[in-house]
N, C-alpha and C. Protein backbone atom coordinates (compact mmCIF):
# COMPACT_ATOMS: atom_id res chain seq x y z
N UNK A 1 94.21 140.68 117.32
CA UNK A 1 94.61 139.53 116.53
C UNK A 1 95.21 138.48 117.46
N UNK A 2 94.86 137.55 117.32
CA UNK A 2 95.25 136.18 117.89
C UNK A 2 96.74 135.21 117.56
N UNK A 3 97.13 134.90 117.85
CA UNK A 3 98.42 134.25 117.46
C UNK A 3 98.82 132.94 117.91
N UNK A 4 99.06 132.37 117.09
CA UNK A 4 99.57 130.61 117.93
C UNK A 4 100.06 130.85 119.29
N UNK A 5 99.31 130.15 120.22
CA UNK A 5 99.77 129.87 121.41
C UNK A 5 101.36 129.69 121.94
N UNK A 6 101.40 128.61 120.46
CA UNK A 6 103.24 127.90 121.00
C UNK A 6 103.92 129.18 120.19
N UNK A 7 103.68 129.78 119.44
CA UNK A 7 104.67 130.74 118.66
C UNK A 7 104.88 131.87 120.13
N UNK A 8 103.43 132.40 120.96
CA UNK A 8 103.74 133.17 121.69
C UNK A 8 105.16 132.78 122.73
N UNK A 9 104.46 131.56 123.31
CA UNK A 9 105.51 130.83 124.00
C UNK A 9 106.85 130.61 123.73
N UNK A 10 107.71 130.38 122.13
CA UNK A 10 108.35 130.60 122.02
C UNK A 10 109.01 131.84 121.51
N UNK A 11 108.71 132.76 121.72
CA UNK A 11 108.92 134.28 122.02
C UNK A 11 109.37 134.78 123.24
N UNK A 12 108.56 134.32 124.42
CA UNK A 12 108.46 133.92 125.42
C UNK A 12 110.16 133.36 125.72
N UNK A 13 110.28 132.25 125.78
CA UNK A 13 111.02 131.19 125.73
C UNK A 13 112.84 132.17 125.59
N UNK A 14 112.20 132.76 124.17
CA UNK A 14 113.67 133.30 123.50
C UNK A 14 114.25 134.72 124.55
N UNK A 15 113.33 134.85 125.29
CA UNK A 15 113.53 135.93 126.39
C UNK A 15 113.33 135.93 127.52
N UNK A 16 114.04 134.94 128.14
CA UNK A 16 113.53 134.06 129.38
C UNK A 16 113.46 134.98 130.22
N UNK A 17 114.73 136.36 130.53
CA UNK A 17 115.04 137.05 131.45
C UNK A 17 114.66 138.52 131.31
N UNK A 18 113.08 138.30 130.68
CA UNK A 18 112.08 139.77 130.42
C UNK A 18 110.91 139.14 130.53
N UNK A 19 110.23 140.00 131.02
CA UNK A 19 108.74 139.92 131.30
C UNK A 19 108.22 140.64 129.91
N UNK A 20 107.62 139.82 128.64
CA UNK A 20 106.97 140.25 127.91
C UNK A 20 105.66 140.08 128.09
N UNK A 21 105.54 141.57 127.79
CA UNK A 21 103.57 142.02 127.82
C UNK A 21 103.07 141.46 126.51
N UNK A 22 102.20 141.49 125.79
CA UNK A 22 101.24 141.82 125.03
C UNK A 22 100.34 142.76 125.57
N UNK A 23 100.26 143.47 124.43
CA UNK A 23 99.48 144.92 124.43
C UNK A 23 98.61 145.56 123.08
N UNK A 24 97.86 145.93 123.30
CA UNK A 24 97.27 146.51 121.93
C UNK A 24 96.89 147.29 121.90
N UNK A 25 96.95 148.80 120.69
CA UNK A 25 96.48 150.11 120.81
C UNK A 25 95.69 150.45 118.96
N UNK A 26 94.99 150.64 119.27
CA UNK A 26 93.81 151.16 118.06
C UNK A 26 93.90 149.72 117.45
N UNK A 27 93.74 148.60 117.90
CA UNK A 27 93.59 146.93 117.02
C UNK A 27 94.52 146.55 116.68
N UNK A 28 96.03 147.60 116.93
CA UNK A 28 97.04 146.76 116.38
C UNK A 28 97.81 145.85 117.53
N UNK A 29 98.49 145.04 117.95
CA UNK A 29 99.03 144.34 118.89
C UNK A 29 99.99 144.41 118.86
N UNK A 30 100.67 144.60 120.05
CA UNK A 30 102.27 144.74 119.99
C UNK A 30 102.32 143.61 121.04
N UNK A 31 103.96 143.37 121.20
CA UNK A 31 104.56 142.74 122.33
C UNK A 31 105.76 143.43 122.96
N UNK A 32 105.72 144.16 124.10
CA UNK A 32 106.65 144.88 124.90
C UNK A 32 107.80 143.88 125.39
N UNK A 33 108.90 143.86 124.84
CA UNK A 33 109.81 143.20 125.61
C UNK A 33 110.85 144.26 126.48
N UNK A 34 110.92 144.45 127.48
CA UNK A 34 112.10 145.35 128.24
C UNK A 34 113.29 144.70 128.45
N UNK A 35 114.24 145.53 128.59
CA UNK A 35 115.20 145.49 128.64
C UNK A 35 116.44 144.39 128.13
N UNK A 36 116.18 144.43 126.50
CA UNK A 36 116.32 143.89 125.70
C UNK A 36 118.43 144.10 125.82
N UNK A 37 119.48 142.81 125.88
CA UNK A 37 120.69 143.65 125.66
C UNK A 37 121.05 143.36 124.01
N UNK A 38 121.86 143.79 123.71
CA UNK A 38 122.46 143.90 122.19
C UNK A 38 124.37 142.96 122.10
N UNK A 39 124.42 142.43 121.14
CA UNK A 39 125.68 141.93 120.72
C UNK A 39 126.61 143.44 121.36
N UNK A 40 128.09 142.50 121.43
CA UNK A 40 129.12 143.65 121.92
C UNK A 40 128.97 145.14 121.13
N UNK A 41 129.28 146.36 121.05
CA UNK A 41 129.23 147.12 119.82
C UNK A 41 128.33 148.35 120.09
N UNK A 42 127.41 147.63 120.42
CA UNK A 42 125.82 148.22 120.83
C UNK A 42 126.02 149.68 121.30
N UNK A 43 125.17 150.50 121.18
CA UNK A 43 125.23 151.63 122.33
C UNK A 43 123.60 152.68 122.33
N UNK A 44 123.05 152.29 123.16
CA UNK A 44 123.23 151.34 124.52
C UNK A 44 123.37 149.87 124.15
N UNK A 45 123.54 149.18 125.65
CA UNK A 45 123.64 148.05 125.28
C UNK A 45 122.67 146.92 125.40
N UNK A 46 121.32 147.73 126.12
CA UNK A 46 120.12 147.38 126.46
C UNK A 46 119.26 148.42 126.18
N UNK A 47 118.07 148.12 125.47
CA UNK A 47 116.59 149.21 125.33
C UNK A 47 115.17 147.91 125.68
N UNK A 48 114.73 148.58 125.63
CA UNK A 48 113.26 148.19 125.54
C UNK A 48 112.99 148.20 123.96
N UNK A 49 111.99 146.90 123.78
CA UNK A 49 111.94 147.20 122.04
C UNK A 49 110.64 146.41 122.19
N UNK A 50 109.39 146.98 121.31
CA UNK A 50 107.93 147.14 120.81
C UNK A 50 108.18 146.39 119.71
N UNK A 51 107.63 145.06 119.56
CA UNK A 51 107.13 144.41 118.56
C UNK A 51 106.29 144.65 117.94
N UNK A 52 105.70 144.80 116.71
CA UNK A 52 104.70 144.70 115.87
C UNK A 52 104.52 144.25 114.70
N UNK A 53 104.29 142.56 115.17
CA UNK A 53 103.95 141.22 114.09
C UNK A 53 103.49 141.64 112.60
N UNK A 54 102.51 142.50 113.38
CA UNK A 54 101.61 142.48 111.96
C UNK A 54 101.72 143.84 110.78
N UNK A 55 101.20 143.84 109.75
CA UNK A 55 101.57 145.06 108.96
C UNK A 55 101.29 146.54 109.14
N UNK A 56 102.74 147.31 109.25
CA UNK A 56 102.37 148.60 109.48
C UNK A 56 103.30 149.52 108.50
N UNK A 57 103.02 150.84 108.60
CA UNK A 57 103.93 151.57 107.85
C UNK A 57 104.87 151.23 106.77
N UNK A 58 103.94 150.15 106.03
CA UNK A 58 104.47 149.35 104.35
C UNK A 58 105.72 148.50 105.01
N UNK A 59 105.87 148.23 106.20
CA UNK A 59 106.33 146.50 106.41
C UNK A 59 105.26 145.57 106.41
N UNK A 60 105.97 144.61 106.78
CA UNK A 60 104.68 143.57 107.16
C UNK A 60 105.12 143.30 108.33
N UNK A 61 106.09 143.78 109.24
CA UNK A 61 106.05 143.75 111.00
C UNK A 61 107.08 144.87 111.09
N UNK A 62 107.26 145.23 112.37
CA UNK A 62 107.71 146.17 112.64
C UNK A 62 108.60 145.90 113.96
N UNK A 63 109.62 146.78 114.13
CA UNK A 63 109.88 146.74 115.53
C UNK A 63 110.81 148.44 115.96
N UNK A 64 109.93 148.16 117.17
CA UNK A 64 110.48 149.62 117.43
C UNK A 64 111.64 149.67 118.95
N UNK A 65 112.45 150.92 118.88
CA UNK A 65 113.25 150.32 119.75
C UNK A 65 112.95 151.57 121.08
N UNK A 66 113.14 151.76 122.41
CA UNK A 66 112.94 152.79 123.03
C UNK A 66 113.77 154.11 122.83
N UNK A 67 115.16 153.54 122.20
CA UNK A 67 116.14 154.21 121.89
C UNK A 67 116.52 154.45 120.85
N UNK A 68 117.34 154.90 119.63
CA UNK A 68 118.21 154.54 118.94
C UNK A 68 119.02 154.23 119.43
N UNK A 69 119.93 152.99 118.68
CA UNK A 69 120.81 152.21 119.04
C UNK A 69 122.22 152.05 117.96
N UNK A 70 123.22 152.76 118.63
CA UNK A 70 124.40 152.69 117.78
C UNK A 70 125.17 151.34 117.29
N UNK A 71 124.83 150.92 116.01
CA UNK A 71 125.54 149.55 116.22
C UNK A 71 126.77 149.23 114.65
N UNK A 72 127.37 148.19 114.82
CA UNK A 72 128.42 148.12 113.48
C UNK A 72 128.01 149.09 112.40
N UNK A 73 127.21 148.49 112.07
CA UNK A 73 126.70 149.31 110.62
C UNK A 73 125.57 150.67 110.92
N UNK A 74 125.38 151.20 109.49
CA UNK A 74 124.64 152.43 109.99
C UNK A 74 123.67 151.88 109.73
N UNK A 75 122.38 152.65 110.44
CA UNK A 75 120.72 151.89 110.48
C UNK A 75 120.26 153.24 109.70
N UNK A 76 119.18 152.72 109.07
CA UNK A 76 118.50 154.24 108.75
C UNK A 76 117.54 154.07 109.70
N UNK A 77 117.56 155.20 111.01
CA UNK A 77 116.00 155.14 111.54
C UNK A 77 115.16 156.22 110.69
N UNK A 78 114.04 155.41 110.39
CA UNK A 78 112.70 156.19 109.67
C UNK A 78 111.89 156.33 110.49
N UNK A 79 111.70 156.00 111.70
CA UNK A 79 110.48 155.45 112.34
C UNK A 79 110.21 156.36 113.71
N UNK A 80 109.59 156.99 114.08
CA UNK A 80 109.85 158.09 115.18
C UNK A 80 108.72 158.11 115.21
N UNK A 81 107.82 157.61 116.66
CA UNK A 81 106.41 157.72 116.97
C UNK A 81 105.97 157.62 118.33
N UNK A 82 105.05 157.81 118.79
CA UNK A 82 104.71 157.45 120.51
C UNK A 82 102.97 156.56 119.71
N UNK A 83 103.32 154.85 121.04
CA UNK A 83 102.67 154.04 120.82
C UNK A 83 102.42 153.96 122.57
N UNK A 84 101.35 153.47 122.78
CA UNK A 84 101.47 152.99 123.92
C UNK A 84 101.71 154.30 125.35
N UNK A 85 101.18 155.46 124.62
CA UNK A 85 101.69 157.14 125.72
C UNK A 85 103.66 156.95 125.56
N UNK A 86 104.22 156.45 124.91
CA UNK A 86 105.78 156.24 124.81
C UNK A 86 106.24 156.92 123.63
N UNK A 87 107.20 157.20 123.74
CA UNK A 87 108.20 157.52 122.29
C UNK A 87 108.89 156.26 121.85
N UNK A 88 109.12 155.87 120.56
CA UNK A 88 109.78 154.58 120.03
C UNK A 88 110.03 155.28 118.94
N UNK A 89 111.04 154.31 118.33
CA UNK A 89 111.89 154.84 116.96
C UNK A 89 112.31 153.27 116.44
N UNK A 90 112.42 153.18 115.04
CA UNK A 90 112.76 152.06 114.62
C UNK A 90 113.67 152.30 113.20
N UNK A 91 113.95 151.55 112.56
CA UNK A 91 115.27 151.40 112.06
C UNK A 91 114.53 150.69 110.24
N UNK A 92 114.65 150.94 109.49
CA UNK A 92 114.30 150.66 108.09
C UNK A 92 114.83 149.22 108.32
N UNK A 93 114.10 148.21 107.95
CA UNK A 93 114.36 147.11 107.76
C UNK A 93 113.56 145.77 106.96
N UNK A 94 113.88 145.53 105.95
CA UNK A 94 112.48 145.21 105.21
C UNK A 94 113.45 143.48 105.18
N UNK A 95 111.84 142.75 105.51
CA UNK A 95 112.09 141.36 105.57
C UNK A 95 111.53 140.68 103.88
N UNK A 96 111.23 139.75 103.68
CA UNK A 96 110.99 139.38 102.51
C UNK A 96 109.94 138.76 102.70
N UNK A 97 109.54 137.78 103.81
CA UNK A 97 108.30 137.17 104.20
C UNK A 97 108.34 136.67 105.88
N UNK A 98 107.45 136.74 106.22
CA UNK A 98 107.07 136.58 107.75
C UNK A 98 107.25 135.40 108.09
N UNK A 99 107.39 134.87 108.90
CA UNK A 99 107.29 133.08 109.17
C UNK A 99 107.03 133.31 111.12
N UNK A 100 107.46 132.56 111.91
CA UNK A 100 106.98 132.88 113.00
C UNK A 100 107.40 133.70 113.56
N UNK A 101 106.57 134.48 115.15
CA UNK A 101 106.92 135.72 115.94
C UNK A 101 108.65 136.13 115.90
N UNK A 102 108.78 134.52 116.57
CA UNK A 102 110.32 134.73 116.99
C UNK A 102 111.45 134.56 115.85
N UNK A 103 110.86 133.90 114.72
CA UNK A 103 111.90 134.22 113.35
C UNK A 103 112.02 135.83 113.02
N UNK A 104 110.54 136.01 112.80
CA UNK A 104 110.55 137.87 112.05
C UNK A 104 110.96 138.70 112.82
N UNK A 105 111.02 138.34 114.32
CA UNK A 105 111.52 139.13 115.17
C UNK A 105 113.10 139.64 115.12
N UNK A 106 114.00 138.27 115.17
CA UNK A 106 115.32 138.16 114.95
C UNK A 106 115.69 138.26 113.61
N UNK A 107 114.84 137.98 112.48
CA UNK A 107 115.74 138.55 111.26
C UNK A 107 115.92 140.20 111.03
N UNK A 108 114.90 140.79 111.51
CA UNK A 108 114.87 142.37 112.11
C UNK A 108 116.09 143.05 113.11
N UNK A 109 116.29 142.03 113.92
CA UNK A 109 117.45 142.20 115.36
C UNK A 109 118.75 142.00 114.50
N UNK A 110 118.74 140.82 113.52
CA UNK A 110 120.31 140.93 112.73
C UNK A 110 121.19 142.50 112.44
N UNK A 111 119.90 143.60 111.99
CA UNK A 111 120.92 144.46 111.48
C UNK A 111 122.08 145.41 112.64
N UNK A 112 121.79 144.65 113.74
CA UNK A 112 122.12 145.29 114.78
C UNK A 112 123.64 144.12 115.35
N UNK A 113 123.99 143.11 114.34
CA UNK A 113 125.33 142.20 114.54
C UNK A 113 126.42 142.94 113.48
């Protein structure tokens, strides 16, 4: 799947100090961002975290983290899978509607303030 150029870019943009991949496994596309850090609280305070824009496992994007991540509130992680030859785990988080990469991305990252 293809994606606005400038949306990639500002994805891009919002993570100046990571080298994000794009990647894709069985047609779905992810975006690898490493070494992602977290608001004070965090634990860890940096993971690697797997984007996935598009609809999976009854979201309509996804994001997975390398870790679980201890933060203010409790997360439910549901999500426990290997993508990419990796293990990732992600956190129940249901958005209401998609709008661009880097919006759906960060309204997902909130439950972690």
């Amino acid at each position: 799947m293809n994606f606005p150029e400038e949306q990639v870019n500002e994805l891009k943009n919002s993570f100046p100090d990571n080298e994000i991949q794009k990647c894709e496994e069985a047609g779905i596309v992810y975006f690898l961002i490493p070494a992602v850090t977290f608001p004070e609280g965090c634990v860890p305070n940096a993971v690697d975290l797997l984007y996935c824009p598009t609809p999976r496992d009854g979201y309509i994007a996804r994001l997975f983290f390398s870790e679980k991540v201890t933060a203010k509130q409790n997360l439910n992680w549901n999500g426990d899978t290997v993508i990419l030859g990796r293990r990732w785990f992600a956190y129940s988080w249901r958005i209401d509607e998609k709008t661009t990469l880097v919006n759906t991305l960060f309204v997902i990252l909130r439950a972690l303030k």
